[in-house]
Protein backbone atom coordinates (compact mmCIF):
# COMPACT_ATOMS: atom_id res chain seq x y z
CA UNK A 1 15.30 -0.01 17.37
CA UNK A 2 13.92 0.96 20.59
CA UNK A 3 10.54 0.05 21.84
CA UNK A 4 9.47 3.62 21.89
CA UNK A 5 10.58 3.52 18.09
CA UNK A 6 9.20 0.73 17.63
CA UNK A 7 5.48 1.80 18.95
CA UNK A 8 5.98 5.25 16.91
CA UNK A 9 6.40 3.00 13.67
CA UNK A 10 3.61 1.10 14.23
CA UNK A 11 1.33 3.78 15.23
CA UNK A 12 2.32 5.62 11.66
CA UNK A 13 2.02 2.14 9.99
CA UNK A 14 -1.73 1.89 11.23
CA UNK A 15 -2.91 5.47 10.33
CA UNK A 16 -0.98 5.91 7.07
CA UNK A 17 -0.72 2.50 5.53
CA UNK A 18 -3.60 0.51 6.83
CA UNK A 19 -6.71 3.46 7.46
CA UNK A 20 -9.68 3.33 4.86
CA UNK A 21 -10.23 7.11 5.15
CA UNK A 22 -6.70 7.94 4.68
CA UNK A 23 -6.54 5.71 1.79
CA UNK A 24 -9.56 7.33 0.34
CA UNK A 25 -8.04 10.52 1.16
CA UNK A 26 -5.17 9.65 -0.90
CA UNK A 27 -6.81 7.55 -3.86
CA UNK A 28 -9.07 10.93 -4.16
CA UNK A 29 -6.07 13.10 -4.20
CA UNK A 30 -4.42 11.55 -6.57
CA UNK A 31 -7.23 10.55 -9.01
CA UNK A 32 -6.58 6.76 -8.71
CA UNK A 33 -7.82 5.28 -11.55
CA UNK A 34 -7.98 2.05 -9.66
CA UNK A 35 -10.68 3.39 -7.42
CA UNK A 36 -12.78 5.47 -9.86
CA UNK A 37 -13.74 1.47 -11.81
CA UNK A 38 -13.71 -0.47 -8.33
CA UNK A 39 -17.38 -2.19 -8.74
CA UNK A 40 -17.12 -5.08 -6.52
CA UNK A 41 -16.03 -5.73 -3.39
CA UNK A 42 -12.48 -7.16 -4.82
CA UNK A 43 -11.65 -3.83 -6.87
CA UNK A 44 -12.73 -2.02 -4.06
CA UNK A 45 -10.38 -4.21 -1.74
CA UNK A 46 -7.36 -4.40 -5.30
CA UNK A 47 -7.59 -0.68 -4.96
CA UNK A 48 -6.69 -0.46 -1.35
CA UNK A 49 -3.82 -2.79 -1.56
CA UNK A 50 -2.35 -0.44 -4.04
CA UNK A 51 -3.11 2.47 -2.05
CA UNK A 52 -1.17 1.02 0.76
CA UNK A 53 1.67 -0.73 -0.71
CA UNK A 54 1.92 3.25 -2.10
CA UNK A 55 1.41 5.07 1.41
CA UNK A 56 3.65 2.33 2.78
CA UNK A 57 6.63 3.07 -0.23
CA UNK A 58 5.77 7.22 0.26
CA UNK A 59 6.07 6.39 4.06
CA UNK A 60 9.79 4.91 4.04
CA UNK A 61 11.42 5.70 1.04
CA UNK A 62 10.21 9.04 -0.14
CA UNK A 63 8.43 10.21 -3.72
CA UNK A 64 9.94 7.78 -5.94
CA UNK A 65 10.96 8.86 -10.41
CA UNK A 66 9.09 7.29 -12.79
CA UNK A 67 10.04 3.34 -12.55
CA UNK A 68 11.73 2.72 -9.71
CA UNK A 69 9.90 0.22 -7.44
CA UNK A 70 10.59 -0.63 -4.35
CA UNK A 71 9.89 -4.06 -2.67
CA UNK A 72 7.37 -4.40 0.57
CA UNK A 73 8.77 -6.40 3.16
CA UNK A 74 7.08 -9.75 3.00
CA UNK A 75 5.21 -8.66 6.69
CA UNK A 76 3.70 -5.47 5.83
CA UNK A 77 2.19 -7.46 2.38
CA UNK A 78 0.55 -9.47 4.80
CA UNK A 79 -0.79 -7.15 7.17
CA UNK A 80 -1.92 -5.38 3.95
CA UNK A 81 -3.66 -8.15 2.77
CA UNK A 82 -5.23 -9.30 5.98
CA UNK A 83 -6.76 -6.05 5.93
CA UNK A 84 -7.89 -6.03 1.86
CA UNK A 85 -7.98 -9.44 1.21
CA UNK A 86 -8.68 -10.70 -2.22
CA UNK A 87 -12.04 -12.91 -2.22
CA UNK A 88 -10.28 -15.13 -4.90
CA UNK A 89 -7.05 -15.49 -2.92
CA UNK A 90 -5.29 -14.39 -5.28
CA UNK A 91 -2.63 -11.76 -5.92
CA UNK A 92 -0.33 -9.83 -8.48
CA UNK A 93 2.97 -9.77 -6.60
CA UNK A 94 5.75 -7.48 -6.89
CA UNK A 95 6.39 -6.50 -10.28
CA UNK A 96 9.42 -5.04 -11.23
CA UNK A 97 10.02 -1.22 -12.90
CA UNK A 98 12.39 -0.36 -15.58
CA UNK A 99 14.69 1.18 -12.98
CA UNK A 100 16.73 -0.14 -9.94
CA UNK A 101 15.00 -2.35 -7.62
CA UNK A 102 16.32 -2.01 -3.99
């Protein structure tokens, strides 16, 4: 991948995956039920982290049927969660769909 490609990646990365109001934007759209109960600082950052491992899915692979997942690579979970951490330090992980997983 070129630099330019590279840069072009990362910009789309930053405003789709890891922006608050495009998250928001999204959560509304979709009438995430995760963000409708979000209380405390935790659901509010739990609801993000889906929100973005979503964007981030949307982003590469397209609208995905009903249970098929699709992994995160291990370095966009962390720049996820270095931007919604969880207070506790702790975190669900991948869990797997009744469909493929890729």
């Amino acid at each position: 991948m070129s630099m330019k490609n590279k840069k072009k990646k990362s910009k789309e990365m930053t405003l789709s995956v890891l922006d608050r109001m495009t998250l928001y934007s999204q959560q509304q759209y979709r009438q995430d039920v995760f963000s409708f109960y979000a209380e405390t600082l935790e659901d509010v950052n739990k609801s993000f982290r889906h929100a973005a491992y979503r964007q981030f899915t949307i982003l590469m692979h397209g609208k995905l049927t009903a249970g098929d997942r699709r992994t995160v690579p291990a370095s966009c979970v962390k720049l996820i969660r270095e931007k919604f951490p969880s207070l506790s330090g702790q975190y669900t992980g991948f869990i797997p769909g009744e469909g493929p997983v890729f």
